[in-house]
Structures are given as structure tokens and as C-alpha cells.
C-alpha atoms as a PDB file:
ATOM      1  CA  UNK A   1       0.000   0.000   0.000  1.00  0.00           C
ATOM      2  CA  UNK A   2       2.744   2.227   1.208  1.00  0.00           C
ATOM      3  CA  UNK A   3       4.524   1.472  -2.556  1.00  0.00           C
ATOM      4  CA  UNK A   4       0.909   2.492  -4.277  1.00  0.00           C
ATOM      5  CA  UNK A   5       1.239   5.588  -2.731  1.00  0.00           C
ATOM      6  CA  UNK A   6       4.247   6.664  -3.392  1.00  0.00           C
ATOM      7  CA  UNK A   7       4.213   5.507  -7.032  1.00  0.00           C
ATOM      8  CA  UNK A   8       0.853   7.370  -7.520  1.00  0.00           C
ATOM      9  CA  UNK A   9       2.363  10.764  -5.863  1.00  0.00           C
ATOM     10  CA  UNK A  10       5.239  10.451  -8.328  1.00  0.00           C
ATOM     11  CA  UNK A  11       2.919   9.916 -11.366  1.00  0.00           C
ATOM     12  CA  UNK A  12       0.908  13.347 -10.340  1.00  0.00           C
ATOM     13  CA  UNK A  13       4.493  15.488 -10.097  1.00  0.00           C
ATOM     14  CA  UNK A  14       5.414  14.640 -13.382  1.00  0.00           C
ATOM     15  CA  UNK A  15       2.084  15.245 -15.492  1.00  0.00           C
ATOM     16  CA  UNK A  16       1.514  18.387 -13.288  1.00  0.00           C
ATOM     17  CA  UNK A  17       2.655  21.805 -14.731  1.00  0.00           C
ATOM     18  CA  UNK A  18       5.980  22.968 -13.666  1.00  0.00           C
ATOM     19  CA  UNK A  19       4.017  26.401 -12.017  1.00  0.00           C
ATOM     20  CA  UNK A  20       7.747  26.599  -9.317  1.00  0.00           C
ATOM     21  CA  UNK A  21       9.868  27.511 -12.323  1.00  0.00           C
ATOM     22  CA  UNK A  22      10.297  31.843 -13.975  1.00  0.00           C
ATOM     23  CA  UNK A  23       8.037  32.816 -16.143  1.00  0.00           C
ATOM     24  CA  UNK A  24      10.358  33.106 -18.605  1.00  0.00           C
ATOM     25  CA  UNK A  25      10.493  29.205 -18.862  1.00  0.00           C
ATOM     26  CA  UNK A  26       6.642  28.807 -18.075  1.00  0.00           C
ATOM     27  CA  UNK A  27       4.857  25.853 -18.912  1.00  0.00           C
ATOM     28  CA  UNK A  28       3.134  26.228 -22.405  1.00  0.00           C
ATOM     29  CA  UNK A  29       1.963  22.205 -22.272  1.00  0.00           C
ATOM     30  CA  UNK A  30      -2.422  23.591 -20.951  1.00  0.00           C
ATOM     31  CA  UNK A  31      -4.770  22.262 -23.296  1.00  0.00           C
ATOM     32  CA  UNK A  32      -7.513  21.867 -21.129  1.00  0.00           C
ATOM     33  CA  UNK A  33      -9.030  24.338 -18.247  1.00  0.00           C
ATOM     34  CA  UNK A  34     -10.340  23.738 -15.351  1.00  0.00           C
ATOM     35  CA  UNK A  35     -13.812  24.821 -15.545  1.00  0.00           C
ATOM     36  CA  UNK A  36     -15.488  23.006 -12.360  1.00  0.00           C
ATOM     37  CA  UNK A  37     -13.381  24.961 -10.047  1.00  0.00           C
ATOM     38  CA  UNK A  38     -13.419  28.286 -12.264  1.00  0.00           C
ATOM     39  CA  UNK A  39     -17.296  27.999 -12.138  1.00  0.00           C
ATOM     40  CA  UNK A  40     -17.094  27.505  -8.579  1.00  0.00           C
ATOM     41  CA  UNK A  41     -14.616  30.117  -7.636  1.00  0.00           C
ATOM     42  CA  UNK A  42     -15.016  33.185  -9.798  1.00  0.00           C
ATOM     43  CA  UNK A  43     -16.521  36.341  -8.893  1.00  0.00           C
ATOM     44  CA  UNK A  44     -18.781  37.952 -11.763  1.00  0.00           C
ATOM     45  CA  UNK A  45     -16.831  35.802 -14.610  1.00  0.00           C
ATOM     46  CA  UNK A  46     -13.562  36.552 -12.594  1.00  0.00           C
ATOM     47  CA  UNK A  47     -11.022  34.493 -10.817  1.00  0.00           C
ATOM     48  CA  UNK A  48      -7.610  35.532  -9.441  1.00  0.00           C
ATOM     49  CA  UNK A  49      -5.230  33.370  -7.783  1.00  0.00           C
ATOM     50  CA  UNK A  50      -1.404  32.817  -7.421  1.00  0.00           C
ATOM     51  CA  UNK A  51       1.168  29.947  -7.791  1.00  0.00           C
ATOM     52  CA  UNK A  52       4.337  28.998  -6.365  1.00  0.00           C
ATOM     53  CA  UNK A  53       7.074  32.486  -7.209  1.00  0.00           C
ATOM     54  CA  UNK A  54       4.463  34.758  -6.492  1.00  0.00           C
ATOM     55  CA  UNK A  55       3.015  34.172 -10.416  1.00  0.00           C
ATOM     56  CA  UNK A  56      -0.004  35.744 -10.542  1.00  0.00           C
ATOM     57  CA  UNK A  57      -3.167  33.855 -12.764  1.00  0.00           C
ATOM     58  CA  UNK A  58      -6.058  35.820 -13.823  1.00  0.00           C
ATOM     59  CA  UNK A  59      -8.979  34.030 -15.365  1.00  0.00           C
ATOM     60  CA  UNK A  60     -12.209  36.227 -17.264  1.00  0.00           C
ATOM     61  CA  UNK A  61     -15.333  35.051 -19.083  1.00  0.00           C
ATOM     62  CA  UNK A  62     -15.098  37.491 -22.683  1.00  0.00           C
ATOM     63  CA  UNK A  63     -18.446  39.122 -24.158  1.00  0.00           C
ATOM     64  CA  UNK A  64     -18.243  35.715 -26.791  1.00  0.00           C
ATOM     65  CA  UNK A  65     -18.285  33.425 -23.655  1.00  0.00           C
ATOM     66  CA  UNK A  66     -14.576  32.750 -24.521  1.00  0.00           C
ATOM     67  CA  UNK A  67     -12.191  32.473 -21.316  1.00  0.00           C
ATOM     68  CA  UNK A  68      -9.024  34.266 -21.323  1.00  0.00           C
ATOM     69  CA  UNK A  69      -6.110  33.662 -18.790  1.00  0.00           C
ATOM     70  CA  UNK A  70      -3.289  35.650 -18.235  1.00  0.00           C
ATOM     71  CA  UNK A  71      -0.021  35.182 -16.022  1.00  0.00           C
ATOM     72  CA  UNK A  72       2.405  36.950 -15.216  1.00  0.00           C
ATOM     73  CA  UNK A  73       4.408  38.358 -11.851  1.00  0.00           C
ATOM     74  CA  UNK A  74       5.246  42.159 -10.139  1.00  0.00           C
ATOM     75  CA  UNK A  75       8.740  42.892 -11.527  1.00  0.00           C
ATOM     76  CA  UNK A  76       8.677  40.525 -14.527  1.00  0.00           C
ATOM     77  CA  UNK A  77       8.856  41.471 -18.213  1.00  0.00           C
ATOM     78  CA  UNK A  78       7.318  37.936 -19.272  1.00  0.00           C
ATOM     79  CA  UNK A  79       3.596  37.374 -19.715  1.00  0.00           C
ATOM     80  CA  UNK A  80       1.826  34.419 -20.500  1.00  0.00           C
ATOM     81  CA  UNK A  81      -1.670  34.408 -22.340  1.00  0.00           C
ATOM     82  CA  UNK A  82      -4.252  32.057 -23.266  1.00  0.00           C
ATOM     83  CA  UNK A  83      -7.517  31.770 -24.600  1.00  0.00           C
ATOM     84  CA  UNK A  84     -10.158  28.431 -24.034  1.00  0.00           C
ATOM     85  CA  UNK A  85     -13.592  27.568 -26.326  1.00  0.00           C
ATOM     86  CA  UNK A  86     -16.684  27.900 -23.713  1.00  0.00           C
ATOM     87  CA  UNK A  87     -16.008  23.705 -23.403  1.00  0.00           C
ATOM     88  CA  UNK A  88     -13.019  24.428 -21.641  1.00  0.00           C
ATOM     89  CA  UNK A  89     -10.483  23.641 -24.593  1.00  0.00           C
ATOM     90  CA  UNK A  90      -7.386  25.649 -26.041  1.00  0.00           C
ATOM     91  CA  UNK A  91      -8.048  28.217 -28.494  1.00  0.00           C
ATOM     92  CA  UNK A  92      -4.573  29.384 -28.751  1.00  0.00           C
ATOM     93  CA  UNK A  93      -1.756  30.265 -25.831  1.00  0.00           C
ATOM     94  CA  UNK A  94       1.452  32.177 -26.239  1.00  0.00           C
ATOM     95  CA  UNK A  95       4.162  34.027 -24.403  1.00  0.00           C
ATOM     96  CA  UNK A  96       4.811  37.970 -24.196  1.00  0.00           C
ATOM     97  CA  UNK A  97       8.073  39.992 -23.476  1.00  0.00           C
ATOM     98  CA  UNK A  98       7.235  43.487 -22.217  1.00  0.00           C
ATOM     99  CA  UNK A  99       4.660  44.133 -24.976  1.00  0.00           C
ATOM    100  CA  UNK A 100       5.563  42.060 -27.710  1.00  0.00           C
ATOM    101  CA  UNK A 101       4.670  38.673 -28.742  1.00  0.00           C
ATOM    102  CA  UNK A 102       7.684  35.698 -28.856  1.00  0.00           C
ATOM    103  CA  UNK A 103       8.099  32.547 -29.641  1.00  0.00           C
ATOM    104  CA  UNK A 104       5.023  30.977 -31.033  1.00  0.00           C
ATOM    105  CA  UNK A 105       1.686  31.232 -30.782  1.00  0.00           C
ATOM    106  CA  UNK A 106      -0.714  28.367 -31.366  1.00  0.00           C
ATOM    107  CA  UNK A 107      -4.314  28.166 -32.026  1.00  0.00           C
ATOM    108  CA  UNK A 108      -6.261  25.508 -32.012  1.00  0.00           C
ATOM    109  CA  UNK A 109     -10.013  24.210 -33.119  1.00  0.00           C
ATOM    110  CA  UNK A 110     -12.509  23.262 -30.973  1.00  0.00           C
ATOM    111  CA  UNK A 111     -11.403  19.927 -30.989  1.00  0.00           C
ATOM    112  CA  UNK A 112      -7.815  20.224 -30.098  1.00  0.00           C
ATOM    113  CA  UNK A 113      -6.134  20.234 -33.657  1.00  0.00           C
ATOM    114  CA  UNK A 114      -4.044  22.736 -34.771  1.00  0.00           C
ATOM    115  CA  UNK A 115      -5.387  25.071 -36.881  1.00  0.00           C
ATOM    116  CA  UNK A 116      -2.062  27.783 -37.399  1.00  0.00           C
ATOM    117  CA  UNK A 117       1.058  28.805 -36.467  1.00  0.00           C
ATOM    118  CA  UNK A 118       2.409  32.257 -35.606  1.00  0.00           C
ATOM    119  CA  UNK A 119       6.103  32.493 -35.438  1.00  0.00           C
ATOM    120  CA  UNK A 120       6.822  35.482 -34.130  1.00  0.00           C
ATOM    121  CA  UNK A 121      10.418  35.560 -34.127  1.00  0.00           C
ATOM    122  CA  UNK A 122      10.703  35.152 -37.674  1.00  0.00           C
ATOM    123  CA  UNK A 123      14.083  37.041 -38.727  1.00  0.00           C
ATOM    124  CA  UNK A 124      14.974  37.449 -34.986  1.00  0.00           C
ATOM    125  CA  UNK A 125      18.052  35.477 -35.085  1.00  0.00           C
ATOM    126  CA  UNK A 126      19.431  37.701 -32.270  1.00  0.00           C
ATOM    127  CA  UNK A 127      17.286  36.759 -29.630  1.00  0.00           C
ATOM    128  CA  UNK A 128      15.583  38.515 -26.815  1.00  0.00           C
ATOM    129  CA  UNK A 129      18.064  36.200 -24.364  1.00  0.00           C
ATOM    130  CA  UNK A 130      20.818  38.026 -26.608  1.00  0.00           C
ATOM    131  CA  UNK A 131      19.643  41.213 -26.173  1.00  0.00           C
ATOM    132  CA  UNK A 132      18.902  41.050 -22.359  1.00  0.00           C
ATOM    133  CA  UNK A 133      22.590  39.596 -21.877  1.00  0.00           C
ATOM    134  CA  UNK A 134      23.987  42.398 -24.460  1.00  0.00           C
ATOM    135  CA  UNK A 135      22.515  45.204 -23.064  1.00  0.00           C
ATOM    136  CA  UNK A 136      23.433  44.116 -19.360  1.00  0.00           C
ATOM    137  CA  UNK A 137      27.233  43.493 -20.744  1.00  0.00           C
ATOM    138  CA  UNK A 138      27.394  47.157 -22.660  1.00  0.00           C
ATOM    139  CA  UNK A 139      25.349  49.236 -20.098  1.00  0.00           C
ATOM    140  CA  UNK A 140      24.448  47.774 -17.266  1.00  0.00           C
ATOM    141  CA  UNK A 141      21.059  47.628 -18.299  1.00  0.00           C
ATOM    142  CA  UNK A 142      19.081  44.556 -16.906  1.00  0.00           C
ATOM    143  CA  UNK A 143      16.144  44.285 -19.340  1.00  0.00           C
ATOM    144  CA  UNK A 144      14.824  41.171 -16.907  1.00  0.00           C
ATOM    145  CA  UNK A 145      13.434  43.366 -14.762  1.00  0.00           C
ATOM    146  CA  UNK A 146      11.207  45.066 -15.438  1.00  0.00           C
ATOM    147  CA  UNK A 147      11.867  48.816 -14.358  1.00  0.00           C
ATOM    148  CA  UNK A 148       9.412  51.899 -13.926  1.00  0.00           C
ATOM    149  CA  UNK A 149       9.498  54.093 -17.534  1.00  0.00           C
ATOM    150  CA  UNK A 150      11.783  51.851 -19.525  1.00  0.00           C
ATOM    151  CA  UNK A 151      10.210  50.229 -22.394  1.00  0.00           C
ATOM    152  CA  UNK A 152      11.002  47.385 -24.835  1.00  0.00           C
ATOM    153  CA  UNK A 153       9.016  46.661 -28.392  1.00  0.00           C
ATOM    154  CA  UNK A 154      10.082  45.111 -31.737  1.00  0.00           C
ATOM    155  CA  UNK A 155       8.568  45.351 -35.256  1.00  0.00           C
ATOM    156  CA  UNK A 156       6.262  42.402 -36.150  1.00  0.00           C
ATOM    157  CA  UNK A 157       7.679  40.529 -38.952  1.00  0.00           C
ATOM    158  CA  UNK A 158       6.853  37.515 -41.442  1.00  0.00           C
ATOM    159  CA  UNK A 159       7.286  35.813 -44.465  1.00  0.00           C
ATOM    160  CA  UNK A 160       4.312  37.969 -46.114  1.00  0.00           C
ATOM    161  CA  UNK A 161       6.012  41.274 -45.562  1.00  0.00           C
ATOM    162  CA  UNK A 162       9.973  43.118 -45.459  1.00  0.00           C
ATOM    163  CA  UNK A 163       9.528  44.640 -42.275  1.00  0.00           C
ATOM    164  CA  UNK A 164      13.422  44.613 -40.733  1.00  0.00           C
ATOM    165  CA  UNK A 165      13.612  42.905 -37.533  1.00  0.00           C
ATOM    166  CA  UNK A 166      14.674  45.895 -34.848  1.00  0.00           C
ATOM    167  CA  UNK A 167      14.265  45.873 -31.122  1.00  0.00           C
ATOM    168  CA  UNK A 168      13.573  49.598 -29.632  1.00  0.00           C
ATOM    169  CA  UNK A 169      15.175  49.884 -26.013  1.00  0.00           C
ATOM    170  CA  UNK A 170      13.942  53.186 -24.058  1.00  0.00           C
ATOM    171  CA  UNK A 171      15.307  54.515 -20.898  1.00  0.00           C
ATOM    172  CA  UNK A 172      13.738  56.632 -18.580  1.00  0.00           C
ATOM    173  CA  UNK A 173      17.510  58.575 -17.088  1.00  0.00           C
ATOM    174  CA  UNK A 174      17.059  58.878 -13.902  1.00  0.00           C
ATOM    175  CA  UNK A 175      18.993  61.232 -10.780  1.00  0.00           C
ATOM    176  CA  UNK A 176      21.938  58.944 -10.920  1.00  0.00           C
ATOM    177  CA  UNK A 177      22.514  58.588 -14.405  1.00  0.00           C
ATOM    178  CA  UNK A 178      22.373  61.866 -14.694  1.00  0.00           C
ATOM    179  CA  UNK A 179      23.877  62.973 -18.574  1.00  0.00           C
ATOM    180  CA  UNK A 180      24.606  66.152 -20.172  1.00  0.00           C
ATOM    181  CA  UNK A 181      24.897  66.859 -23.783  1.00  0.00           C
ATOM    182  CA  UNK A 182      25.858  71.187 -24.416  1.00  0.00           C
ATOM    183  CA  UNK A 183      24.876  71.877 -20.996  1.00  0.00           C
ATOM    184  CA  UNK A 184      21.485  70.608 -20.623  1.00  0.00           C
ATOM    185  CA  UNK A 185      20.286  67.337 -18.859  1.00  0.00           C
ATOM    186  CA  UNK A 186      19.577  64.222 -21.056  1.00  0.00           C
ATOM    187  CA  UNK A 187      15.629  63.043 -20.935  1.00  0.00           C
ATOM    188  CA  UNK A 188      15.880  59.783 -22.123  1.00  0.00           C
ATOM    189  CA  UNK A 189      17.853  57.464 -23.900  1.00  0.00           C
ATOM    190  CA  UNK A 190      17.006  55.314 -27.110  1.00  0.00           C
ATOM    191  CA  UNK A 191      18.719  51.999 -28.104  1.00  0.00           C
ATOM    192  CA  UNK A 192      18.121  50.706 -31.548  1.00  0.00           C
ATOM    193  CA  UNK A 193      19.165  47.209 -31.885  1.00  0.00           C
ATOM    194  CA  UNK A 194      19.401  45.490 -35.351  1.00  0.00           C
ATOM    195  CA  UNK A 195      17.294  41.675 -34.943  1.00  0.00           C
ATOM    196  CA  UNK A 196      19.036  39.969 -37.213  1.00  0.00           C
ATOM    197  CA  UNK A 197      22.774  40.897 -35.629  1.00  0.00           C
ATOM    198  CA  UNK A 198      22.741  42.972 -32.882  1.00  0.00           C
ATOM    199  CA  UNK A 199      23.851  45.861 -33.765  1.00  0.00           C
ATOM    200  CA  UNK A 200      23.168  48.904 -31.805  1.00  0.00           C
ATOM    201  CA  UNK A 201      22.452  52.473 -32.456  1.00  0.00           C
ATOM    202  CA  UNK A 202      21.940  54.997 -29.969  1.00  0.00           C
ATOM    203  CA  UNK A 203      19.640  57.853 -29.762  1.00  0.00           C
ATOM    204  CA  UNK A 204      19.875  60.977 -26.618  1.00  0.00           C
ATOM    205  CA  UNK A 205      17.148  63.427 -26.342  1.00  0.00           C
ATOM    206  CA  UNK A 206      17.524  66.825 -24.907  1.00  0.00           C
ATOM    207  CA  UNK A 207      14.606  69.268 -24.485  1.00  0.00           C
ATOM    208  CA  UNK A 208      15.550  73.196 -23.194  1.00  0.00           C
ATOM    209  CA  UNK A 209      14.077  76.234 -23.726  1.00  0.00           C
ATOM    210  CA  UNK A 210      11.108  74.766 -22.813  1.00  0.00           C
ATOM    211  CA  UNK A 211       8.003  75.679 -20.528  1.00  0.00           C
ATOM    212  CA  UNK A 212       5.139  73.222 -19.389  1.00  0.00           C
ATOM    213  CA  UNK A 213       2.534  75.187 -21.077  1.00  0.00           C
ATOM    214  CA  UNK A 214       1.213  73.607 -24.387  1.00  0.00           C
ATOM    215  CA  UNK A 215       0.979  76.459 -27.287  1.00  0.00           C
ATOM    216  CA  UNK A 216       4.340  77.697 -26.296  1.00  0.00           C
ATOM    217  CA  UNK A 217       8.197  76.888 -28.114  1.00  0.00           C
ATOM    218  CA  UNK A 218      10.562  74.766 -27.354  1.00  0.00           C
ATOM    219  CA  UNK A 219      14.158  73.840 -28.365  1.00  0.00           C
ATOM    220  CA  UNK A 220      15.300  70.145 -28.839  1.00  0.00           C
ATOM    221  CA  UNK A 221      18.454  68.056 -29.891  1.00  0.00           C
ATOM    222  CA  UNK A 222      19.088  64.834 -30.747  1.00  0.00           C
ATOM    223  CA  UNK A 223      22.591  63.208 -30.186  1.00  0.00           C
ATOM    224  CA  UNK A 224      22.819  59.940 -32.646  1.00  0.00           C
ATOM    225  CA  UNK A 225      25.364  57.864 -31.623  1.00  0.00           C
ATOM    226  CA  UNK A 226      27.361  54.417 -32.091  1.00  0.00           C
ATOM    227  CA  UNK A 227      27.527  51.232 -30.037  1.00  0.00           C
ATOM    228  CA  UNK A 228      30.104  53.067 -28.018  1.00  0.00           C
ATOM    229  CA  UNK A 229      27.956  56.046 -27.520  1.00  0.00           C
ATOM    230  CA  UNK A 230      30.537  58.335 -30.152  1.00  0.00           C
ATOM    231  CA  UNK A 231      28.286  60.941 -31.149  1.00  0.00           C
ATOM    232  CA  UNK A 232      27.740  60.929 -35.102  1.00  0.00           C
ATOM    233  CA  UNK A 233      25.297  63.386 -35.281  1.00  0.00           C
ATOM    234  CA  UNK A 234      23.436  65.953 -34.041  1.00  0.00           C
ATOM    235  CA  UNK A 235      20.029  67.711 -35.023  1.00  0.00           C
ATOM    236  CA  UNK A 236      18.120  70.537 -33.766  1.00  0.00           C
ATOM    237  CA  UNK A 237      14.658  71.695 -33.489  1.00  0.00           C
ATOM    238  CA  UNK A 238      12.543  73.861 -33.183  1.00  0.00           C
ATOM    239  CA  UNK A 239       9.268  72.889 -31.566  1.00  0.00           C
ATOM    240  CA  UNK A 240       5.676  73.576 -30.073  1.00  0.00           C
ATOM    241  CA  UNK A 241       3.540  71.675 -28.334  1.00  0.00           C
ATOM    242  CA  UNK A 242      -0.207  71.786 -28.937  1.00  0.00           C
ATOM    243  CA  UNK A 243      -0.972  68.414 -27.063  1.00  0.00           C
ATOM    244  CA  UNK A 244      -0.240  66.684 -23.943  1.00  0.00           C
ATOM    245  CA  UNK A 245       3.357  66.126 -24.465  1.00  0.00           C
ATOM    246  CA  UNK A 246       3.371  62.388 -22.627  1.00  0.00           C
ATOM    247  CA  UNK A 247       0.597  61.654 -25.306  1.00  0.00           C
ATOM    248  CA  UNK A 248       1.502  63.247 -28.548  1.00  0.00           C
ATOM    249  CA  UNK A 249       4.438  64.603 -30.663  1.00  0.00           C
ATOM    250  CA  UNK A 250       4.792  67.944 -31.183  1.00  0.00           C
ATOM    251  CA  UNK A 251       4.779  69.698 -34.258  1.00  0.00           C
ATOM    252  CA  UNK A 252       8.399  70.537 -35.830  1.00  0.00           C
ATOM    253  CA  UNK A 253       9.008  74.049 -36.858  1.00  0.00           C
ATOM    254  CA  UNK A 254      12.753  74.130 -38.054  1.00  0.00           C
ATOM    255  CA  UNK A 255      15.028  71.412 -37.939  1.00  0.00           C
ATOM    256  CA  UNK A 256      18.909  71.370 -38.561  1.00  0.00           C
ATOM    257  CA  UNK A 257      22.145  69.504 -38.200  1.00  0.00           C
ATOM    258  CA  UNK A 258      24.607  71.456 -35.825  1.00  0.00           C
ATOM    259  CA  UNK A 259      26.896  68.466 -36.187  1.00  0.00           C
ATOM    260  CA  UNK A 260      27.726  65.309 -38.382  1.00  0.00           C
ATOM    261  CA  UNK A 261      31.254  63.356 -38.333  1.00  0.00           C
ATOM    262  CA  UNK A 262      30.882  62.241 -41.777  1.00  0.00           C
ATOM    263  CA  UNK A 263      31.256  65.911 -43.079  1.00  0.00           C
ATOM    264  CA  UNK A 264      33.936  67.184 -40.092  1.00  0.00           C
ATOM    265  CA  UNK A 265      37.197  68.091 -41.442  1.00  0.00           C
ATOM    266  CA  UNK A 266      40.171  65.683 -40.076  1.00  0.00           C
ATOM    267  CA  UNK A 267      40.838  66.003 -36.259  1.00  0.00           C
ATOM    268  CA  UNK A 268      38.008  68.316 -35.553  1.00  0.00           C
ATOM    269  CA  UNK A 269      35.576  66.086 -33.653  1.00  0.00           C
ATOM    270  CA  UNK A 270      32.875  69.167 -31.724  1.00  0.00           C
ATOM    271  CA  UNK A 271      31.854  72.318 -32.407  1.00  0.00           C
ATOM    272  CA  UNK A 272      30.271  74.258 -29.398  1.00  0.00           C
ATOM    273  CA  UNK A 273      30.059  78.059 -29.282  1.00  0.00           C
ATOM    274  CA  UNK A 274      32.198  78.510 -32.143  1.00  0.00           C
ATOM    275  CA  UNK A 275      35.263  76.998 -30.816  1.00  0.00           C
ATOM    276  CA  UNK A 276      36.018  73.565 -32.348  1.00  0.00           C
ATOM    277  CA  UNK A 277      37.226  70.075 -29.979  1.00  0.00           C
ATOM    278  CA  UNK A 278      39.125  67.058 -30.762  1.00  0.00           C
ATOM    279  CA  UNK A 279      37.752  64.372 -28.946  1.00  0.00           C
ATOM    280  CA  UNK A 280      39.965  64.365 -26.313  1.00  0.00           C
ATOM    281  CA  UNK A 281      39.787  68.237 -25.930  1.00  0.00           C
ATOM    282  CA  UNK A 282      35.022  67.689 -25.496  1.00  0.00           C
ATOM    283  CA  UNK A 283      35.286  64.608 -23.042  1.00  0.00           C
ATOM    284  CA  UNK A 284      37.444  67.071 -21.005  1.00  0.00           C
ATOM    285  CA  UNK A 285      34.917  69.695 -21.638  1.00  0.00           C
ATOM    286  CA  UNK A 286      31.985  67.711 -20.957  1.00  0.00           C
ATOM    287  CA  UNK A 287      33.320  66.543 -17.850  1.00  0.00           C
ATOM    288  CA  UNK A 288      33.779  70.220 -16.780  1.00  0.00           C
ATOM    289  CA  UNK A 289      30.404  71.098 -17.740  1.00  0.00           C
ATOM    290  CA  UNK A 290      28.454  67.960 -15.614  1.00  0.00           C
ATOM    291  CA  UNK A 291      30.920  69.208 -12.411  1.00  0.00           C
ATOM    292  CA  UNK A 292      29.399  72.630 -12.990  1.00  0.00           C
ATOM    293  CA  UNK A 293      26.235  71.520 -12.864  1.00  0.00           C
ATOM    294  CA  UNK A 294      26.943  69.155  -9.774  1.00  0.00           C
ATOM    295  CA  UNK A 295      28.228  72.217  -7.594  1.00  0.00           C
ATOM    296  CA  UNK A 296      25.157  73.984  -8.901  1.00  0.00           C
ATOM    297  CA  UNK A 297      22.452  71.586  -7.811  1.00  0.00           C
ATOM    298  CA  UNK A 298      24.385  70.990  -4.524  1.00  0.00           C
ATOM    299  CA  UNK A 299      23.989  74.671  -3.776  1.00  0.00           C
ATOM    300  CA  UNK A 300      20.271  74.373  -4.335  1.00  0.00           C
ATOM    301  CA  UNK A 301      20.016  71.464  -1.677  1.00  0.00           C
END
């Protein structure tokens, strides 16, 4: 008897969903769900509960009687989501980074068979794991968690279409990173990362000038730079702000480059209030300008 037991308790651990492990590696085996204790348990078509990790499940009833799940956990990038038929079988199931789709998605038919295949990382042969361990080596950036402000998407590609593959990175820059390009504080950061080799570009955004008031001007430059953040470019503009600026774009009035390497004569690598920098002459410069601005703000404290 004591054998039967034990036999039976190791026959449950292995068909049972591995719900202990990340979500990163979740389970993506559910083709049934469990619609006595759903019926039993929800509140107004809705049932939350949790798992081993602190994973989080939430279960709702959809206007066409479908049932959608989704899981994820605080502090996670990774999402799972499925969706059952009214019977309680898989409709399809698939697996989300930040806000973007990966791997594959599956649907099925009523009847379990599999109707189509989306592969979303079609042309991604630089991976999301590549990215996250890329981005962590270069910057220090750990795209695994999943911090306040920053944001990750990707274009959508397939076979029916020649969208590139390209991952968009953006950081919020915070107090301690605190960056200056020509005097002024950096608001965020943009990474541009080619899909198909990893690649990165680099985008800084500066905004002065500038008053919280919508109808009124403001001045902006962009700071385009390499893998090794070695400015390439800059470009000015002119702007004004007739929306919500966390909503909309504003509208450009004049735009112009104020700097591009490709066109600098040899050794000259800045140009700032008409003196010109080698490149060793602006890091020095740009140092002296951020300690400026340190002893300023201290001041102010």
C-alpha cells in the first residue's frame, strides 16, 4: 500500500505543470481548463489566484463566452496568455516579453487540432536572451526586470512582408545617471538594436528652452550615436507643443544639423560656441560642464 502511494504521488508530479519555475520558462503544455473549479470560484466571470514564485493567474469570461487567462508576476517582463472555447479547450496560448509577442503562438479548433502557427520571431536570429545579456554586458542595463518608464518593443515581422527585424530599447535617465549633452540634462535614452545581428544604435534626447505650457516653443536636440555612444550626429529643433506632451508629438518648426562626423574636417571632432574640440579636448569639456552643474544643484540642496 505504502509502494501504491508513493508511485501514484510520483505519477501526479510529473504530469503536473511545472508552475515553481520563472516565467520566462513557463509551462506552455495547458490544453484543457479547469472549468469546475473556475465555475465555482469566480466572482462575476472573474477568478484571481497565485502559484508557487508569487506568479499571478487571472482568469475572465469574454463578451463571446470565450475564457481568457493571463499570467504573469510584479517585476517581470514575461507574460503568459491564453484563450479556451466555452467547453473548456485551447483556443490558442502564447508568451509575451514586455509588450511584444515571442516565440510561437498556437491556435487551435474546438477539438484540439491545430489550426495555425504564428512564429513570431521570424528574422529574430538575435534573440531577446541576446539582447537582455547584451545590453546588461554594454550598459548595465538589466532588461529582466522590469523597471518603472523603460520600455522594450520590436517590429512584427513575417514571411508575407519586409519589415526589418529591430528591437527599440527606451530609458527613462534617472537622478543617478544623470547625462549632459551642451549643458542641458539628457531626458531619455534610445537603443536601436538590429534583430538579425545585434547591432546597436543609440539615440539621446535633450529638451531646453522649454516651458510646461502647451501652445508655447521649445528647443530640442538629438545626439545619434554608435555602439560606443561616439556621437555621429546631431540635429536641432525647433518645436511647439499643442498636445499633452506624454501623449503626442509635437509639431516641428525648423530642424537642422549642428553636427555630423561624416562631413567634419580631419581632427576636428565638436563644435560648441564657435570653438572647435578634438575628442579628447570635449570629453574634457563635458566633464567640466556635468561638475558645474553638480556644484550647482548641490547649492540648491
Amino acid at each position: 500500500m505504502k509502494k501504491l502511494l508513493i508511485t501514484l504521488i510520483l505519477v501526479l508530479f510529473m504530469i503536473t505543470p511545472n508552475y515553481s519555475q520563472s516565467l520566462k520558462d513557463f509551462d506552455l503544455h495547458t490544453k484543457t481548463f479547469d472549468l469546475k473549479t473556475f465555475k465555482e470560484k469566480n466572482t462575476n466571470g472573474s477568478y484571481i489566484f497565485y502559484l508557487d514564485n508569487n506568479i499571478c493567474v487571472y482568469q475572465h469570461v469574454e463578451p463571446d463566452h470565450f475564457i481568457r487567462e493571463v499570467i504573469d508576476r510584479e517585476g517581470s517582463p514575461y507574460r503568459v496568455e491564453r484563450r479556451y472555447y466555452p467547453n473548456g479547450n485551447l483556443h490558442y496560448q502564447g508568451k509575451l516579453f514586455y509588450s511584444f509577442d515571442i516565440g510561437q503562438l498556437k491556435m487551435y479548433d474546438e477539438n484540439g487540432n491545430i489550426e495555425r502557427i504564428n512564429n513570431y520571431d521570424y528574422l529574430y536570429t538575435f534573440t531577446v536572451d541576446d539582447l537582455i545579456q547584451k545590453m546588461k554586458a554594454l550598459y548595465g542595463i538589466d532588461l529582466s526586470v522590469g523597471e518603472k518608464g523603460m520600455d522594450v518593443s520590436r517590429h512584427y515581422t513575417s514571411p508575407n512582408d519586409d519589415t526589418e527585424p529591430l528591437y527599440t530599447v527606451r530609458y527613462p535617465l534617472i537622478q543617478k545617471d544623470s547625462i549632459l549633452r551642451d549643458g542641458h540634462l539628457v531626458n531619455f535614452r534610445i537603443f536601436y538594436v538590429d534583430g538579425s545581428n545585434g547591432s546597436i544604435r543609440v539615440e539621446d534626447y535633450t529638451e531646453f528652452d522649454s516651458s510646461s505650457k502647451l501652445g508655447e516653443h521649445a528647443t530640442s536636440r538629438e545626439y545619434f550615436m554608435n555602439e560606443k555612444l561616439e556621437v555621429q550626429k546631431i540635429i536641432e529643433k525647433k518645436l511647439i507643443w499643442y498636445e499633452n506632451r506624454y501623449e503626442f508629438a509635437p509639431e516641428v518648426l525648423e530642424e537642422k544639423v549642428i553636427f555630423d562626423i561624416s562631413k567634419q574636417a580631419e581632427g576636428a571632432f565638436k563644435h560648441y560656441k564657435g570653438k572647435s574640440y578634438t575628442r579628447e579636448q570635449w570629453m574634457e569639456e563635458e566633464e567640466r560642464m556635468y561638475q558645474a552643474y553638480l556644484k550647482k544643484r548641490n547649492k540648491k540642496q
